[in-house]
N, C-alpha and C. Protein backbone atom coordinates (compact mmCIF):
# COMPACT_ATOMS: atom_id res chain seq x y z
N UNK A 1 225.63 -211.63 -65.75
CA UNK A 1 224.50 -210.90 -65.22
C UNK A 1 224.88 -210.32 -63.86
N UNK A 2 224.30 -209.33 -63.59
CA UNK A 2 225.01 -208.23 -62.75
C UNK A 2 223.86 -208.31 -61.19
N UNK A 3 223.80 -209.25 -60.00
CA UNK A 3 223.49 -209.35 -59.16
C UNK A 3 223.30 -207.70 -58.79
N UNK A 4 221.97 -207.44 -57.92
CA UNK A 4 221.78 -206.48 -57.52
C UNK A 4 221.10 -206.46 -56.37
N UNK A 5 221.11 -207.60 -55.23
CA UNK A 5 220.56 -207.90 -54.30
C UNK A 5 221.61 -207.01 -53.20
N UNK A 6 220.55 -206.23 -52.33
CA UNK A 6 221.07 -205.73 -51.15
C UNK A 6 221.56 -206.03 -50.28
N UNK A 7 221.59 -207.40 -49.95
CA UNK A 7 222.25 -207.90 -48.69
C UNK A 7 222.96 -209.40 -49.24
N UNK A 8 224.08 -210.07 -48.88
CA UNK A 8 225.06 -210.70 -49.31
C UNK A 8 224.32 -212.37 -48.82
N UNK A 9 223.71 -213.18 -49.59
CA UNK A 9 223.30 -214.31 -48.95
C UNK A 9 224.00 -215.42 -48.91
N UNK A 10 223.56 -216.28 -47.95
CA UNK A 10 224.55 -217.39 -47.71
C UNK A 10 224.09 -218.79 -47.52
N UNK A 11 224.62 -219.89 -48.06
CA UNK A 11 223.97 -221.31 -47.75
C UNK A 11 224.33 -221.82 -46.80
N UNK A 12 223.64 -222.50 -45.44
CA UNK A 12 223.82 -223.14 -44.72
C UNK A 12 222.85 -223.77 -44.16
N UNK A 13 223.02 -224.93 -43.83
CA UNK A 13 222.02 -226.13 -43.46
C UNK A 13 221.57 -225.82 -41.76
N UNK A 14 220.34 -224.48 -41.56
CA UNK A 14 219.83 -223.83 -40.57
C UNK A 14 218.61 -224.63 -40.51
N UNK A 15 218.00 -225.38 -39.25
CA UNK A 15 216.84 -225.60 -39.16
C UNK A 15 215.96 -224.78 -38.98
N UNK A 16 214.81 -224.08 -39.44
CA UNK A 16 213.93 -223.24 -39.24
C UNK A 16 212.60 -223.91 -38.74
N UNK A 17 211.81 -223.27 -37.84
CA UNK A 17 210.88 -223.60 -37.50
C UNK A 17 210.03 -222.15 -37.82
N UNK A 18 208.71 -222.47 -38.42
CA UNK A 18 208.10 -221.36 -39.31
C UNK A 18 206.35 -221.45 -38.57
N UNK A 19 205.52 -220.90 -38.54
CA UNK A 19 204.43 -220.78 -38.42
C UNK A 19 203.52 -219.35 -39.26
N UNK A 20 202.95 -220.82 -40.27
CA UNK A 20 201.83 -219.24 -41.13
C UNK A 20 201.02 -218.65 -40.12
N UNK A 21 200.14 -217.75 -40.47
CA UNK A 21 199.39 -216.96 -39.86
C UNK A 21 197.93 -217.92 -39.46
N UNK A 22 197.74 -217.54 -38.67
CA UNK A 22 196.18 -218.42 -38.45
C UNK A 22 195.89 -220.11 -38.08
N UNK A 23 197.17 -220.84 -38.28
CA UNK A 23 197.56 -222.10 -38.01
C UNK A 23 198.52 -222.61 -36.87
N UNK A 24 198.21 -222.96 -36.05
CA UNK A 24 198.56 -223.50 -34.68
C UNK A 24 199.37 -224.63 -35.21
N UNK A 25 201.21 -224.56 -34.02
CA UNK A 25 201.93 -225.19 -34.29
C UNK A 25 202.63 -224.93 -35.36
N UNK A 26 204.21 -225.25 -35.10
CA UNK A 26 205.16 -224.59 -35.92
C UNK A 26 205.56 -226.40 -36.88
N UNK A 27 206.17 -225.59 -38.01
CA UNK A 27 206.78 -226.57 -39.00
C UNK A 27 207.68 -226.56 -39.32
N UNK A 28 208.78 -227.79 -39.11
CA UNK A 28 210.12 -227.79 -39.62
C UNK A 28 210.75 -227.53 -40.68
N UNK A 29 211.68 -227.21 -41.32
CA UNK A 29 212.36 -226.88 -42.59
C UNK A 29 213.48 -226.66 -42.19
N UNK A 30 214.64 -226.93 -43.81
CA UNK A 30 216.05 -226.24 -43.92
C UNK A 30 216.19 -225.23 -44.44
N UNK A 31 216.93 -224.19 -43.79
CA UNK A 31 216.45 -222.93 -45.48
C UNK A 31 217.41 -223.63 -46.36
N UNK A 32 217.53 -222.66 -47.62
CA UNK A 32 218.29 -222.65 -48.53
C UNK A 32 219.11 -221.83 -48.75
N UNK A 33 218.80 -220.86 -48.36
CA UNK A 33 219.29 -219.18 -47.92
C UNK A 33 218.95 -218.55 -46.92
N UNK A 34 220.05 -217.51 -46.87
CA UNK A 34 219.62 -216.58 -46.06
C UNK A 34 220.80 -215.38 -46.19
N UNK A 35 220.22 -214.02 -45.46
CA UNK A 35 220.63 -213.13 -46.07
C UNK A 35 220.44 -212.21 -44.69
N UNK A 36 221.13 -210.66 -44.30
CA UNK A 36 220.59 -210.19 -43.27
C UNK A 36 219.17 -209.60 -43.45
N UNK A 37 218.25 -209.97 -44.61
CA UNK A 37 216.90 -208.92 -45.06
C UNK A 37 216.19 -210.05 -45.14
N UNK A 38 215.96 -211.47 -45.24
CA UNK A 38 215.60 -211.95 -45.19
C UNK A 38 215.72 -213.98 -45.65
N UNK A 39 215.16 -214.75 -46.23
CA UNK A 39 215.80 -215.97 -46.29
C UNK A 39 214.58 -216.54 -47.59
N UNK A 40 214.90 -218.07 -47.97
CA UNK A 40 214.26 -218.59 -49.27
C UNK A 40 214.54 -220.21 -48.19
N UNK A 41 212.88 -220.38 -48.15
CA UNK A 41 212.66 -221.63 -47.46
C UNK A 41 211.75 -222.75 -48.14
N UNK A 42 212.22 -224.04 -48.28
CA UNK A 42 211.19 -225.21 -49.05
C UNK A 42 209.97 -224.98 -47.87
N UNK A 43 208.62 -225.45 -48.64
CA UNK A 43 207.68 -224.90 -47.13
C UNK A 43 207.05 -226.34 -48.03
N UNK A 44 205.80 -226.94 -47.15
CA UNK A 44 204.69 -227.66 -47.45
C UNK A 44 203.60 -226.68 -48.42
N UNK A 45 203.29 -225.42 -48.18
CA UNK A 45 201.94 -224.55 -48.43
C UNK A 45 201.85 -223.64 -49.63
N UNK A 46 201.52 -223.52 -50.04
CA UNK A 46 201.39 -222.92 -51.49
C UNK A 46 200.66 -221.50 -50.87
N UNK A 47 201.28 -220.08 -50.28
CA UNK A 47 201.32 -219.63 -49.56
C UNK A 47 201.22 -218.36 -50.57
N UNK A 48 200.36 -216.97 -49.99
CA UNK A 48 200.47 -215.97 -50.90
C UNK A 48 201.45 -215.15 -50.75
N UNK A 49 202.13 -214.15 -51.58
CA UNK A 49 202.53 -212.90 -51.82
C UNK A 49 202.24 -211.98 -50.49
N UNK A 50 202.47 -211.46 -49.76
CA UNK A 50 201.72 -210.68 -48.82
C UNK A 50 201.35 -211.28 -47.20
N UNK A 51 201.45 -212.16 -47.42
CA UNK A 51 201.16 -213.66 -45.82
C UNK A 51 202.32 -213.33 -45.19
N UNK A 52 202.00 -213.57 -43.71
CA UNK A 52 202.70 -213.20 -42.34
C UNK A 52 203.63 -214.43 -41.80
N UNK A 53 204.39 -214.65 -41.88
CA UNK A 53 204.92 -215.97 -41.11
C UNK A 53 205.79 -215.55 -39.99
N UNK A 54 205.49 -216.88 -38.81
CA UNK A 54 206.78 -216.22 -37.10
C UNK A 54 207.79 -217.69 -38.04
N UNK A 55 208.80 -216.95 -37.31
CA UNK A 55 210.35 -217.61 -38.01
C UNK A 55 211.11 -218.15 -36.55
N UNK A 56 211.59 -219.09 -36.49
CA UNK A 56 212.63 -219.01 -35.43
C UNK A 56 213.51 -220.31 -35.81
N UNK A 57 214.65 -219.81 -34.91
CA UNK A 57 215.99 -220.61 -35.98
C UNK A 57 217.31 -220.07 -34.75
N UNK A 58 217.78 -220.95 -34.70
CA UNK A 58 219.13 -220.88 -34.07
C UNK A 58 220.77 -220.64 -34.66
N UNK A 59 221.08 -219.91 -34.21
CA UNK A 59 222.51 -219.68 -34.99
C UNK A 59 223.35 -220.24 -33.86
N UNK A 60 224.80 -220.88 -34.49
CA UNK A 60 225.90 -220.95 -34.08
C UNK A 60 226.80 -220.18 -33.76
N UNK A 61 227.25 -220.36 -32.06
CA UNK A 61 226.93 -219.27 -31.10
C UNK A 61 226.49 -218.72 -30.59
N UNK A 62 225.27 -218.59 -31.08
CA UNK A 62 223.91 -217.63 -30.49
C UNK A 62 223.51 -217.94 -29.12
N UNK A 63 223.23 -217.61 -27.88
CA UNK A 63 222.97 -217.96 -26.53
C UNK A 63 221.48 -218.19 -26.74
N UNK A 64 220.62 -217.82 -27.70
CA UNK A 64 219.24 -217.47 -27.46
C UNK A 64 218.50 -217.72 -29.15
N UNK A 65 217.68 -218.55 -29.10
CA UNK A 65 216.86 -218.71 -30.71
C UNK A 65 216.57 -217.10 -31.27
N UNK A 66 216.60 -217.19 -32.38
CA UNK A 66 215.69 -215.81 -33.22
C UNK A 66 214.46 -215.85 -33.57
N UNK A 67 213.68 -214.98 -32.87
CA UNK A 67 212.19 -215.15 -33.23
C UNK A 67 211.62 -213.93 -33.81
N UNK A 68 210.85 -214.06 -35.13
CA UNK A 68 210.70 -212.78 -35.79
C UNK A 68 209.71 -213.23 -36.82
N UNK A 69 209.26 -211.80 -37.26
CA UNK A 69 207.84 -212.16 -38.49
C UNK A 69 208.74 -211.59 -39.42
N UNK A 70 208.14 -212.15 -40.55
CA UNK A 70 208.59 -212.00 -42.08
C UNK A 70 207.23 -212.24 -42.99
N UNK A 71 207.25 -211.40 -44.05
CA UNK A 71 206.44 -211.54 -44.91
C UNK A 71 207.17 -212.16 -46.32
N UNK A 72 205.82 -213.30 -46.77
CA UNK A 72 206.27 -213.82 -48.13
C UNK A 72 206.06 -212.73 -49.29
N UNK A 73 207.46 -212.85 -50.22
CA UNK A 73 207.36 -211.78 -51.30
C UNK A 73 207.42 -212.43 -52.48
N UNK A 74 207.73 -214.00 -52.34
CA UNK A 74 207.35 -214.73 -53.91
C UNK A 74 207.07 -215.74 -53.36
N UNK A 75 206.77 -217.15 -54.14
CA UNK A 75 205.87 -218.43 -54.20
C UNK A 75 206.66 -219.20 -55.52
N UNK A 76 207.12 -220.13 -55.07
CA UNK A 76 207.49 -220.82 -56.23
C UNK A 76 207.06 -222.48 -55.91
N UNK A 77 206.50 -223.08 -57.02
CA UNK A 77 206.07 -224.35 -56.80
C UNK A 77 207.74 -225.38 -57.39
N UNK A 78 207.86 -226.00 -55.96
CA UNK A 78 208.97 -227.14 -56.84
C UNK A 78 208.66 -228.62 -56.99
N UNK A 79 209.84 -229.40 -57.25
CA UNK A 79 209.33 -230.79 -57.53
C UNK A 79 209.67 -231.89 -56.81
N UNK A 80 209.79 -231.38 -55.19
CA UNK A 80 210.48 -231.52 -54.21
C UNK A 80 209.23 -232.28 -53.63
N UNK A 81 209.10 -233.39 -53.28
CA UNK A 81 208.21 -234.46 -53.03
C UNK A 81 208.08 -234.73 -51.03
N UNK A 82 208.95 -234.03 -50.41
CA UNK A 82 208.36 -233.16 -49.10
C UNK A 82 208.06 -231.93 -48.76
N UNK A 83 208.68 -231.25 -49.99
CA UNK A 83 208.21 -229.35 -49.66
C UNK A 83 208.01 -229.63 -51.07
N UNK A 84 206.60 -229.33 -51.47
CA UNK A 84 206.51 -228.82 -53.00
C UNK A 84 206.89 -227.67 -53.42
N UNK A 85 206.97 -226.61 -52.69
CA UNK A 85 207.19 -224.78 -52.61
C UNK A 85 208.26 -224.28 -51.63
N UNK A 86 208.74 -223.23 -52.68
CA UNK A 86 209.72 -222.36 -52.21
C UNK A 86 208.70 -221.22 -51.99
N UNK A 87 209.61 -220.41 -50.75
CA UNK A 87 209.26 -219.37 -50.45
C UNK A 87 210.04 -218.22 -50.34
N UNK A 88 210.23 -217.16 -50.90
CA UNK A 88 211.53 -216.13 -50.41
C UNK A 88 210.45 -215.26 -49.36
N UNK A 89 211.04 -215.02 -48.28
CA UNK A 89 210.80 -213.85 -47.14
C UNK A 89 211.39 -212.70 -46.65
N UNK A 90 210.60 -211.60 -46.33
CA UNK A 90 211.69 -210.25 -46.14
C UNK A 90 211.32 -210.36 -44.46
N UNK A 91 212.44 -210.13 -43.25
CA UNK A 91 211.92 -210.14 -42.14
C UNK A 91 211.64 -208.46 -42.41
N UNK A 92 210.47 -208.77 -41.07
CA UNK A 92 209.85 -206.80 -40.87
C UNK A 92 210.08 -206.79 -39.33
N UNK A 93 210.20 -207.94 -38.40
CA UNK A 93 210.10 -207.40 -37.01
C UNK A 93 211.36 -207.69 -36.79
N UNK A 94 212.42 -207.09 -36.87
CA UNK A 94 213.68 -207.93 -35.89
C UNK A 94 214.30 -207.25 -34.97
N UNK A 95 214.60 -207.45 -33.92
CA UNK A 95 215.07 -207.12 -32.96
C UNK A 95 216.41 -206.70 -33.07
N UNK A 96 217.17 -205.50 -32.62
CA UNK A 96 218.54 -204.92 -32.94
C UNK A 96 219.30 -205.96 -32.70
N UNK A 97 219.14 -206.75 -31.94
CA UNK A 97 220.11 -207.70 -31.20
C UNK A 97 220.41 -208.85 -32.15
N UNK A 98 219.01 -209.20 -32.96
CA UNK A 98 218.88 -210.46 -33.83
C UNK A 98 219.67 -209.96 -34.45
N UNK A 99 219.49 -208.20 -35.19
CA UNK A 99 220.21 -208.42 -36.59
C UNK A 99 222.02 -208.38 -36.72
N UNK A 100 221.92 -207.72 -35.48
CA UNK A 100 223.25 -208.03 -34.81
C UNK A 100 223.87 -209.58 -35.20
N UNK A 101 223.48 -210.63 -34.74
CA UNK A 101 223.82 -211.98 -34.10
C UNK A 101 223.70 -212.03 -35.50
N UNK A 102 222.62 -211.65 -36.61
CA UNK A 102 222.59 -212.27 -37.95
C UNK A 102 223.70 -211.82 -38.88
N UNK A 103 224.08 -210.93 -38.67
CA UNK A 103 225.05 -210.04 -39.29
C UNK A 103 226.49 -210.61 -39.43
N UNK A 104 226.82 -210.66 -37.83
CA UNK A 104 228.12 -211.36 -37.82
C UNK A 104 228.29 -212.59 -37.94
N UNK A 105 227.15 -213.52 -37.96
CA UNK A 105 227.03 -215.06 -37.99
C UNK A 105 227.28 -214.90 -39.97
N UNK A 106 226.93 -214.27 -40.12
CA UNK A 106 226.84 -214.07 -41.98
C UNK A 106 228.59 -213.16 -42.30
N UNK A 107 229.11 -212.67 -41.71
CA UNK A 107 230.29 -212.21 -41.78
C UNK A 107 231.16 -213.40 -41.57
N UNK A 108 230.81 -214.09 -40.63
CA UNK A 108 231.70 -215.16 -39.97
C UNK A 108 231.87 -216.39 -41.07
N UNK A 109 230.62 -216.51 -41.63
CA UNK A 109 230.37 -217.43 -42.38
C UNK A 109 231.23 -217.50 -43.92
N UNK A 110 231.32 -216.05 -44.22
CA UNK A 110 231.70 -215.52 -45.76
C UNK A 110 233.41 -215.68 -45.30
N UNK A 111 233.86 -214.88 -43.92
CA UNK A 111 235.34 -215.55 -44.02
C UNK A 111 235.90 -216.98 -44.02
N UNK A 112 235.01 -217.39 -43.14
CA UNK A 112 235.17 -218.68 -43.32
C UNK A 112 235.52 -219.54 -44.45
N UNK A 113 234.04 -219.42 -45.76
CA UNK A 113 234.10 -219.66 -47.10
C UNK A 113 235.73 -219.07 -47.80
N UNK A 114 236.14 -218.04 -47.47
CA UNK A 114 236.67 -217.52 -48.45
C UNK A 114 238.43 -218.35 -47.71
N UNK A 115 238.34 -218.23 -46.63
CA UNK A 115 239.70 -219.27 -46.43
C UNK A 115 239.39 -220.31 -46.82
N UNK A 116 238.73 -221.02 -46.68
CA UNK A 116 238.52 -222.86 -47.50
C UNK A 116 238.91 -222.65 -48.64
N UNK A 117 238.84 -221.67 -49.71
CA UNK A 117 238.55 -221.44 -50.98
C UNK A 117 240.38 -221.13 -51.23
N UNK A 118 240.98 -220.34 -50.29
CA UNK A 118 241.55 -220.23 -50.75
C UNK A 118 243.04 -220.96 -50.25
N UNK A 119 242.60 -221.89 -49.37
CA UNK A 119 243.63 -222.93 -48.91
C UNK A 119 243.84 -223.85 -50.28
């Protein structure tokens, strides 16, 4: 099957701190992904299609956290007995600089992979 996703995603064990819309105080998570367009996070909330979430998350190297809104574009219920639900997100606000820092942290990451792989 012939992948047709726009941006190249990657697994790494990123702590995210997330806040839905309208709810005070942020909530921990690992993603599962992430990608320069957006990421797929276990959440607590059974959350709609269309909902606003602030994101922030630290990269390695980064001098400064990433803070940015993203909207949820699917909902998946899992059987994950601290996050019942997955969430995939597209960011919409990011700062040139973030996508910068996200870009090459995701470049850095794929060479990385690909020497392990091929030692």
């Amino acid at each position: 099957m012939e992948d047709n996703r726009k941006y190249v995603r990657i697994n790494d064990d990123i702590k995210i701190f997330y806040q839905p819309q309208k709810i005070l105080g942020m909530i921990t998570t690992v993603l599962l992904n992430f990608s320069e367009g957006g990421m797929r996070l276990p959440v607590l909330h059974n959350f709609q299609s269309g909902m606003y979430l602030r994101l922030e998350f630290s990269l390695a190297g980064s001098m400064r956290p990433i803070v940015l809104r993203c909207v949820v574009q699917w909902v998946k219920e899992t059987k994950g007995a601290r996050f019942p639900y997955e969430v995939g997100v597209k960011f919409i606000k990011l700062d040139p600089e973030d996508r910068k820092t996200i870009t090459k942290y995701i470049e850095n990451f794929k060479n990385k992979d690909e020497i392990q792989w091929l030692d």
